[in-house]
PDB file of N, CA and C in Angstrom:
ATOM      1  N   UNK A   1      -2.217  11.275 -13.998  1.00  0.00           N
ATOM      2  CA  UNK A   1      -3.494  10.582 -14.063  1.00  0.00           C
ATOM      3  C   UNK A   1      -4.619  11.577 -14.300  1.00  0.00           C
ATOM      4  N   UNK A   2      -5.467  11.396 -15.234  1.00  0.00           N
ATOM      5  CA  UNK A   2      -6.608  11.803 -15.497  1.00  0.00           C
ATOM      6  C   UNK A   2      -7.780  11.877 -14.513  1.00  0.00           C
ATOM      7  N   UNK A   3      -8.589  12.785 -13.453  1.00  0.00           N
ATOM      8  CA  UNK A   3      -9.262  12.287 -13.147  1.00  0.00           C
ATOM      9  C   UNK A   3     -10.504  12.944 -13.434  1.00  0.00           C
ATOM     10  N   UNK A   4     -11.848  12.396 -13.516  1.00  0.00           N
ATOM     11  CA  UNK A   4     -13.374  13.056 -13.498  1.00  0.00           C
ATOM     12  C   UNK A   4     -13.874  12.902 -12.602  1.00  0.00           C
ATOM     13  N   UNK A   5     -15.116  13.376 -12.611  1.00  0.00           N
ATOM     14  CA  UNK A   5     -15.992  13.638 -11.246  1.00  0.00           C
ATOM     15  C   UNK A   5     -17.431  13.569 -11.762  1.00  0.00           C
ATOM     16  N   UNK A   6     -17.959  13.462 -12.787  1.00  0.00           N
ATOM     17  CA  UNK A   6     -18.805  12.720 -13.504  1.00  0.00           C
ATOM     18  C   UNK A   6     -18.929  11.375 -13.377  1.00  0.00           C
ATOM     19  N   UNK A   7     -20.168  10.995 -13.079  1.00  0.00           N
ATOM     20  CA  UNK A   7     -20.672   9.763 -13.291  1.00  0.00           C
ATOM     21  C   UNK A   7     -20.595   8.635 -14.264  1.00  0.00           C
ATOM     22  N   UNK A   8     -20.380   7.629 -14.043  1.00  0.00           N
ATOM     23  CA  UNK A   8     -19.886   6.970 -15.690  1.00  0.00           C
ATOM     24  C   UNK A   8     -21.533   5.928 -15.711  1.00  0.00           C
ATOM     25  N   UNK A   9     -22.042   5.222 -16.313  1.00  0.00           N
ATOM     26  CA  UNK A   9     -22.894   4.830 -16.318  1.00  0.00           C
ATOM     27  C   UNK A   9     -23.397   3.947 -14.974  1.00  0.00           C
ATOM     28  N   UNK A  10     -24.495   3.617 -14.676  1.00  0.00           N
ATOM     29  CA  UNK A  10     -24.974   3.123 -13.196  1.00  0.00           C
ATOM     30  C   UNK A  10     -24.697   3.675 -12.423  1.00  0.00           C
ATOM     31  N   UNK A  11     -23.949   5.061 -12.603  1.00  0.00           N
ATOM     32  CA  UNK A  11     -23.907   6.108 -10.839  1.00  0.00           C
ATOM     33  C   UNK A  11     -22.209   5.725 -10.813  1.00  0.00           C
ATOM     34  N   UNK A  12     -21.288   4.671 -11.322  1.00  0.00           N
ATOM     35  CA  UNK A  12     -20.325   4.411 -10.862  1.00  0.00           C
ATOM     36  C   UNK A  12     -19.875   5.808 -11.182  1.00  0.00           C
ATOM     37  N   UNK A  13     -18.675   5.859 -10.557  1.00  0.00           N
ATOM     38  CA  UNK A  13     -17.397   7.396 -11.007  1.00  0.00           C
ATOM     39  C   UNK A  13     -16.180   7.665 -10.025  1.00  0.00           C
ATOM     40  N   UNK A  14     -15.562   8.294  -9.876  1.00  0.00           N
ATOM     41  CA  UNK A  14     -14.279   8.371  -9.462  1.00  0.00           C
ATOM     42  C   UNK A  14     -14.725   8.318  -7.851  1.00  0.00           C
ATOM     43  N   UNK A  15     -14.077   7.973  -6.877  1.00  0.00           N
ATOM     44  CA  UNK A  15     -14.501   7.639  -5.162  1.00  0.00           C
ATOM     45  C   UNK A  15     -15.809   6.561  -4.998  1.00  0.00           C
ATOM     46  N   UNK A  16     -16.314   5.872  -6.031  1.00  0.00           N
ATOM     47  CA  UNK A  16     -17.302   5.137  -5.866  1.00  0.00           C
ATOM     48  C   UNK A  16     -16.535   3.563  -5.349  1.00  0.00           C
ATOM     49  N   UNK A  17     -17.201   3.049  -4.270  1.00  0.00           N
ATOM     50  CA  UNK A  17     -16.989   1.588  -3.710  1.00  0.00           C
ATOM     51  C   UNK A  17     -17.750   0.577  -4.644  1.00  0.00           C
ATOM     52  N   UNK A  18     -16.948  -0.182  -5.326  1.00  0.00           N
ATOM     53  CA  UNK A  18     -17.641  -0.883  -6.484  1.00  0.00           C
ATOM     54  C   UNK A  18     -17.034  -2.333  -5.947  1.00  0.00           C
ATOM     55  N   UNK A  19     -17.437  -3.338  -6.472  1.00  0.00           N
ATOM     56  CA  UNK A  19     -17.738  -4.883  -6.911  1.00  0.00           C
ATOM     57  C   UNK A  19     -17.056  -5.079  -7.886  1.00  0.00           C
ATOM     58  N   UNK A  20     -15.860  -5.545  -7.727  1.00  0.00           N
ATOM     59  CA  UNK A  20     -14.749  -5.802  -9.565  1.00  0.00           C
ATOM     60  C   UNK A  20     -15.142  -7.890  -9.147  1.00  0.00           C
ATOM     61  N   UNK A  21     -16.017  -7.992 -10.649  1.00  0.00           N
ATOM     62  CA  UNK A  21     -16.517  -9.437 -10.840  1.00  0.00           C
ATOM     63  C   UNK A  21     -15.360 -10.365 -11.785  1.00  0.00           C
ATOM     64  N   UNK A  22     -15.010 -10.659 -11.226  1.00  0.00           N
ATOM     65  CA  UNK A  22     -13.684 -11.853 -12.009  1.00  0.00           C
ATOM     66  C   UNK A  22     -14.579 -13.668 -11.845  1.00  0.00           C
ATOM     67  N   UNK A  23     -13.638 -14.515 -12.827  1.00  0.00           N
ATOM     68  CA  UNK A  23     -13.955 -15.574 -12.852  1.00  0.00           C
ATOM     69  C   UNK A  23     -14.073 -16.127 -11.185  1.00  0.00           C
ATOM     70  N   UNK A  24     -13.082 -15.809 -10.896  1.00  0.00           N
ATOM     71  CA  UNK A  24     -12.827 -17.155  -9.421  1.00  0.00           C
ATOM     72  C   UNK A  24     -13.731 -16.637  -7.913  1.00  0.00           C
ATOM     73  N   UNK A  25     -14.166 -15.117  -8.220  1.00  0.00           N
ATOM     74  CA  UNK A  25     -14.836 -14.420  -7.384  1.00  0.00           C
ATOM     75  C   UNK A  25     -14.794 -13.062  -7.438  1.00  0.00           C
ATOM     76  N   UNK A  26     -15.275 -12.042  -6.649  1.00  0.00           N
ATOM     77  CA  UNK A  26     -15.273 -10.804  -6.417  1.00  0.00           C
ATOM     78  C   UNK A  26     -14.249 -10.053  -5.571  1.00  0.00           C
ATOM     79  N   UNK A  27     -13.828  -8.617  -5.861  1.00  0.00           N
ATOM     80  CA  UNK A  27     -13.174  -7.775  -5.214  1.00  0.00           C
ATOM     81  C   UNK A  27     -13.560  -6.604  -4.842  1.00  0.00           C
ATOM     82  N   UNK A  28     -13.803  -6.070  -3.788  1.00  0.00           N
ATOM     83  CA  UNK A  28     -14.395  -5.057  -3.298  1.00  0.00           C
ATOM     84  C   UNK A  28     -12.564  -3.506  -3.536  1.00  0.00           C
ATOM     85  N   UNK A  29     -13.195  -2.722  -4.402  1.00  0.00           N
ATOM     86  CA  UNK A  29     -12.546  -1.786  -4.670  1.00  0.00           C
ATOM     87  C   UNK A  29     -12.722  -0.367  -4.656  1.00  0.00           C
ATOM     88  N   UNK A  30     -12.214   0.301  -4.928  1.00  0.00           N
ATOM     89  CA  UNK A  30     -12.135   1.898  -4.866  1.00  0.00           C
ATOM     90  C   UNK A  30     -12.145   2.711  -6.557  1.00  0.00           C
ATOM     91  N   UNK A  31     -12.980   3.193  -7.261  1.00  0.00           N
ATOM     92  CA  UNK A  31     -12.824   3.552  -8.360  1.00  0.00           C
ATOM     93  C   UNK A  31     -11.268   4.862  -7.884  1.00  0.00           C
ATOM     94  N   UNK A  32     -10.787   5.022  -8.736  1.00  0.00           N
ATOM     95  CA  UNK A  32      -9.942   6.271  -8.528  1.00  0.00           C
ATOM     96  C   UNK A  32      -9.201   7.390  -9.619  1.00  0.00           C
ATOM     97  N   UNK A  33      -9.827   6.335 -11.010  1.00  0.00           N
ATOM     98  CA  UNK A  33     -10.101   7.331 -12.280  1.00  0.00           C
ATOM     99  C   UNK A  33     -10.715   6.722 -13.300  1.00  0.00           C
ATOM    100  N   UNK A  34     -11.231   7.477 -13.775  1.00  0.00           N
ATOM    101  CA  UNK A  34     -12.182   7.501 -15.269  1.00  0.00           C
ATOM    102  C   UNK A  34     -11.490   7.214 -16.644  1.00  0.00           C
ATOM    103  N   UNK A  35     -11.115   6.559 -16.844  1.00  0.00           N
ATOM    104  CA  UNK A  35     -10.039   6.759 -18.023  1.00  0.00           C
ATOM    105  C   UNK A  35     -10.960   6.926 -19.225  1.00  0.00           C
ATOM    106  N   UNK A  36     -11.977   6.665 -19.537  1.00  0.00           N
ATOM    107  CA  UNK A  36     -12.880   7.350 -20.365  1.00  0.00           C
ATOM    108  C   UNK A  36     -13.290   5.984 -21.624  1.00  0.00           C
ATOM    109  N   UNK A  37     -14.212   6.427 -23.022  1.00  0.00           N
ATOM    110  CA  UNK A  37     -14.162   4.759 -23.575  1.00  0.00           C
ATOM    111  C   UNK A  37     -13.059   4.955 -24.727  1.00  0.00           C
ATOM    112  N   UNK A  38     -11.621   4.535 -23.536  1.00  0.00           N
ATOM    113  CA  UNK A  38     -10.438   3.968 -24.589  1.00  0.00           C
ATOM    114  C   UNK A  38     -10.328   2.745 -25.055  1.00  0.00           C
ATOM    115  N   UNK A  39     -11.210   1.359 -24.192  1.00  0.00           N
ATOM    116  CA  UNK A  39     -10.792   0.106 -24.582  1.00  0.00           C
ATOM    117  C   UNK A  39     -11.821  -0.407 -26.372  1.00  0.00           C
ATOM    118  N   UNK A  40     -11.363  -1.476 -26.292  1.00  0.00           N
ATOM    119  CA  UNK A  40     -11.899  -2.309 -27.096  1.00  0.00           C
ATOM    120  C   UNK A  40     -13.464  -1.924 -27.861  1.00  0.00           C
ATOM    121  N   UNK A  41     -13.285  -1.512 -28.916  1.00  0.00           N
ATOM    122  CA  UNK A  41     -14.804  -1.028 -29.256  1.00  0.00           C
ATOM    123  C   UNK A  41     -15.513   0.007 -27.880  1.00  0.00           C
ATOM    124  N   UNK A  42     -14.634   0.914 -28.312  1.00  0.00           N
ATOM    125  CA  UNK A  42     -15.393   2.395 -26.932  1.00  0.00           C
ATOM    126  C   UNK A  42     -15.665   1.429 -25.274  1.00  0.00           C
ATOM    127  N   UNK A  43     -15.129   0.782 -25.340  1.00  0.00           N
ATOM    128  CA  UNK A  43     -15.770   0.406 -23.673  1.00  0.00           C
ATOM    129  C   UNK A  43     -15.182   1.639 -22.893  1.00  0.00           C
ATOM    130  N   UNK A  44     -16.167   1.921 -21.922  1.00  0.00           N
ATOM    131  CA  UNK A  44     -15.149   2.709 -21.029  1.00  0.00           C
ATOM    132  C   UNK A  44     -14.600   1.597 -19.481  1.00  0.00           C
ATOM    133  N   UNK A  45     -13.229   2.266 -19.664  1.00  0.00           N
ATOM    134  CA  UNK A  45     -12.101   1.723 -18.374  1.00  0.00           C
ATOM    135  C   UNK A  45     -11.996   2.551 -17.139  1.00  0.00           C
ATOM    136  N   UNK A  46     -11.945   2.007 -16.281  1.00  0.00           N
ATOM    137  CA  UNK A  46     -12.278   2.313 -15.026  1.00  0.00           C
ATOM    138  C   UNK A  46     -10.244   2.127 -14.226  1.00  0.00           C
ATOM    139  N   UNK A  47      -9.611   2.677 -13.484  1.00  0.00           N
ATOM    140  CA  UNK A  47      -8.933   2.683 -12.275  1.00  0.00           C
ATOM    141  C   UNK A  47      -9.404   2.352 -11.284  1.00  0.00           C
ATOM    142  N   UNK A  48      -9.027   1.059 -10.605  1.00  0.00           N
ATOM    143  CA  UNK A  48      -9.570   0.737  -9.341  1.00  0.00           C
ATOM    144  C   UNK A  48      -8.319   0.390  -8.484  1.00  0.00           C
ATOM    145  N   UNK A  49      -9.003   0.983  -7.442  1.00  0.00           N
ATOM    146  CA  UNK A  49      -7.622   0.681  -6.336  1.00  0.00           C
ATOM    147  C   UNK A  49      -8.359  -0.638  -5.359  1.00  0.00           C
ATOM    148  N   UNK A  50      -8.006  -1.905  -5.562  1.00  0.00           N
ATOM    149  CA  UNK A  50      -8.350  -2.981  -4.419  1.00  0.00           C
ATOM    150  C   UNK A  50      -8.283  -2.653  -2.891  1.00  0.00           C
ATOM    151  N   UNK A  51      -9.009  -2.834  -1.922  1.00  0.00           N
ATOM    152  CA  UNK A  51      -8.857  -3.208  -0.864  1.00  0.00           C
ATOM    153  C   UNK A  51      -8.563  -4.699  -0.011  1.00  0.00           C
ATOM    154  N   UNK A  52      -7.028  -4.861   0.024  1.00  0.00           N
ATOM    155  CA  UNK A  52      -6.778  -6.048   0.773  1.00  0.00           C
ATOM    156  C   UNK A  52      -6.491  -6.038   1.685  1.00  0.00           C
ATOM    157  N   UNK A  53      -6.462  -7.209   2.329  1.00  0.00           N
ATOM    158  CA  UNK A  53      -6.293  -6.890   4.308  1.00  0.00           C
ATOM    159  C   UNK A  53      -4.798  -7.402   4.499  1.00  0.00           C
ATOM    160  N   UNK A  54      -3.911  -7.870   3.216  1.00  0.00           N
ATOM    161  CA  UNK A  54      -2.274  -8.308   3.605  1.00  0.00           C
ATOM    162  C   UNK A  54      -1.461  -7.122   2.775  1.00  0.00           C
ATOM    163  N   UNK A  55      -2.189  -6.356   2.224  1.00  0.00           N
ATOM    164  CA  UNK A  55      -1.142  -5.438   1.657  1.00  0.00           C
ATOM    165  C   UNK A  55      -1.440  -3.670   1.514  1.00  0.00           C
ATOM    166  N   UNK A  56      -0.658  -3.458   2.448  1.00  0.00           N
ATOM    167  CA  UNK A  56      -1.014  -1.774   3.198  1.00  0.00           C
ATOM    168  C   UNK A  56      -1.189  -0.839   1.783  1.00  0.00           C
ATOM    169  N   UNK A  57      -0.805  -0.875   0.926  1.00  0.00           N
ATOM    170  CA  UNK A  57      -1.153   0.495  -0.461  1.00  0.00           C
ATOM    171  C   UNK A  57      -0.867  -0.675  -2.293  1.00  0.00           C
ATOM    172  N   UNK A  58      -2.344  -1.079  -2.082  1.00  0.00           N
ATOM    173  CA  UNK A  58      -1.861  -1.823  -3.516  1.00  0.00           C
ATOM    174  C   UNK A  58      -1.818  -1.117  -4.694  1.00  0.00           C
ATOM    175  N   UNK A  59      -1.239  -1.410  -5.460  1.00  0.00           N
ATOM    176  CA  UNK A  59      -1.571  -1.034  -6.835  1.00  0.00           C
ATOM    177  C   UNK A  59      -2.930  -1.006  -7.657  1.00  0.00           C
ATOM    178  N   UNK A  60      -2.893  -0.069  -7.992  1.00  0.00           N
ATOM    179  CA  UNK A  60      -4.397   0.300  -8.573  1.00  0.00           C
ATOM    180  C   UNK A  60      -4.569  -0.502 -10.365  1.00  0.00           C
ATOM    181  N   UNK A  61      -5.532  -0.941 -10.666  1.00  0.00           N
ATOM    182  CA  UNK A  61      -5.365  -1.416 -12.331  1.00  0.00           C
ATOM    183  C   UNK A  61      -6.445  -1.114 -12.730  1.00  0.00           C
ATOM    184  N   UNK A  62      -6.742  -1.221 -14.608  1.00  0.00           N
ATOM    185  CA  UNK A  62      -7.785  -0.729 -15.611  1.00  0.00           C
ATOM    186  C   UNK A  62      -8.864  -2.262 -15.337  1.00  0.00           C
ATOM    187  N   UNK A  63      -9.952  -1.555 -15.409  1.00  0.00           N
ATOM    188  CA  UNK A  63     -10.837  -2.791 -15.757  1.00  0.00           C
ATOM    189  C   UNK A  63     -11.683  -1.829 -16.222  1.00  0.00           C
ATOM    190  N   UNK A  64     -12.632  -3.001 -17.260  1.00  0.00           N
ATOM    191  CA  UNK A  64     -13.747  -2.663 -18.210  1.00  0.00           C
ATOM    192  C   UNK A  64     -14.913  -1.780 -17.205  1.00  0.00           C
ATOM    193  N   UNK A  65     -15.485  -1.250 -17.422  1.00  0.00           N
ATOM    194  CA  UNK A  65     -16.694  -0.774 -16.586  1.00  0.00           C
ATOM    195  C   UNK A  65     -17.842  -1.897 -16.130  1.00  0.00           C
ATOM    196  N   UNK A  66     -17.771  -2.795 -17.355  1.00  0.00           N
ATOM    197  CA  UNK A  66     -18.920  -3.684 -17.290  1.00  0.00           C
ATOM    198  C   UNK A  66     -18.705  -4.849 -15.722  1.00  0.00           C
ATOM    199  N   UNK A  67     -17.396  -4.680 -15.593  1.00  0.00           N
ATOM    200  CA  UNK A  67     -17.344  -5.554 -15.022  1.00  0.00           C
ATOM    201  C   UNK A  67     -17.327  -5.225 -13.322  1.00  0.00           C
ATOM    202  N   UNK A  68     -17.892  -3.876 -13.055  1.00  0.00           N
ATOM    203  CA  UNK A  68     -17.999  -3.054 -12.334  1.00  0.00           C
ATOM    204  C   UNK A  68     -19.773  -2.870 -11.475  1.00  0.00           C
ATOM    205  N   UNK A  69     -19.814  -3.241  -9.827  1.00  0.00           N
ATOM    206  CA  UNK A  69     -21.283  -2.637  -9.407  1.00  0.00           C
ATOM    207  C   UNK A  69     -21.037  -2.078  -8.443  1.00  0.00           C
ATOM    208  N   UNK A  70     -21.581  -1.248  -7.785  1.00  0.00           N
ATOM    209  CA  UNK A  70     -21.835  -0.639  -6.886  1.00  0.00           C
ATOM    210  C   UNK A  70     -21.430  -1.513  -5.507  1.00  0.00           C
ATOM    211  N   UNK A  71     -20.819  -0.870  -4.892  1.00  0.00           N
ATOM    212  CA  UNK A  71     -20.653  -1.926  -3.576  1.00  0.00           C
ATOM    213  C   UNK A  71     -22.079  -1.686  -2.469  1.00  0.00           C
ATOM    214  N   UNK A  72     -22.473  -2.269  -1.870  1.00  0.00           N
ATOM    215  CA  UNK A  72     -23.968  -1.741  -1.457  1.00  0.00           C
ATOM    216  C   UNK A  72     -23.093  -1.220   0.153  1.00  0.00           C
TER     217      UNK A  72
END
């Protein structure tokens, strides 16, 4: 895994507590790499590791940046 330590736009970046916004609601997550802008027309993709309360070490997945805020 690739990781940075640079900021990706809005302050998000690798150890940042972010807001992953889906249709049915929100997920409070863990950035945990930068994958840089590989997706769809340069988007940059983000590694996020979820925090759930039924499953002790989830799997981490790519999402768009956009769809990414800051957890306050």
């Amino acid at each position: 895994m690739r990781q940075t330590k640079r900021s990706a736009t809005g302050g998000i970046g690798v150890g940042s507590r972010v807001v992953y916004h889906m249709p049915w609601g929100t997920l409070n997550a863990e950035v945990v790499e930068d994958r840089g802008n590989i997706g769809w027309k340069g988007r940059r993709i983000m590694r996020i590791r979820p925090f759930l309360m039924a499953v002790d070490d989830p799997e981490p997945f790519e999402v768009p940046l956009k769809d990414l805020t800051l957890a306050e």
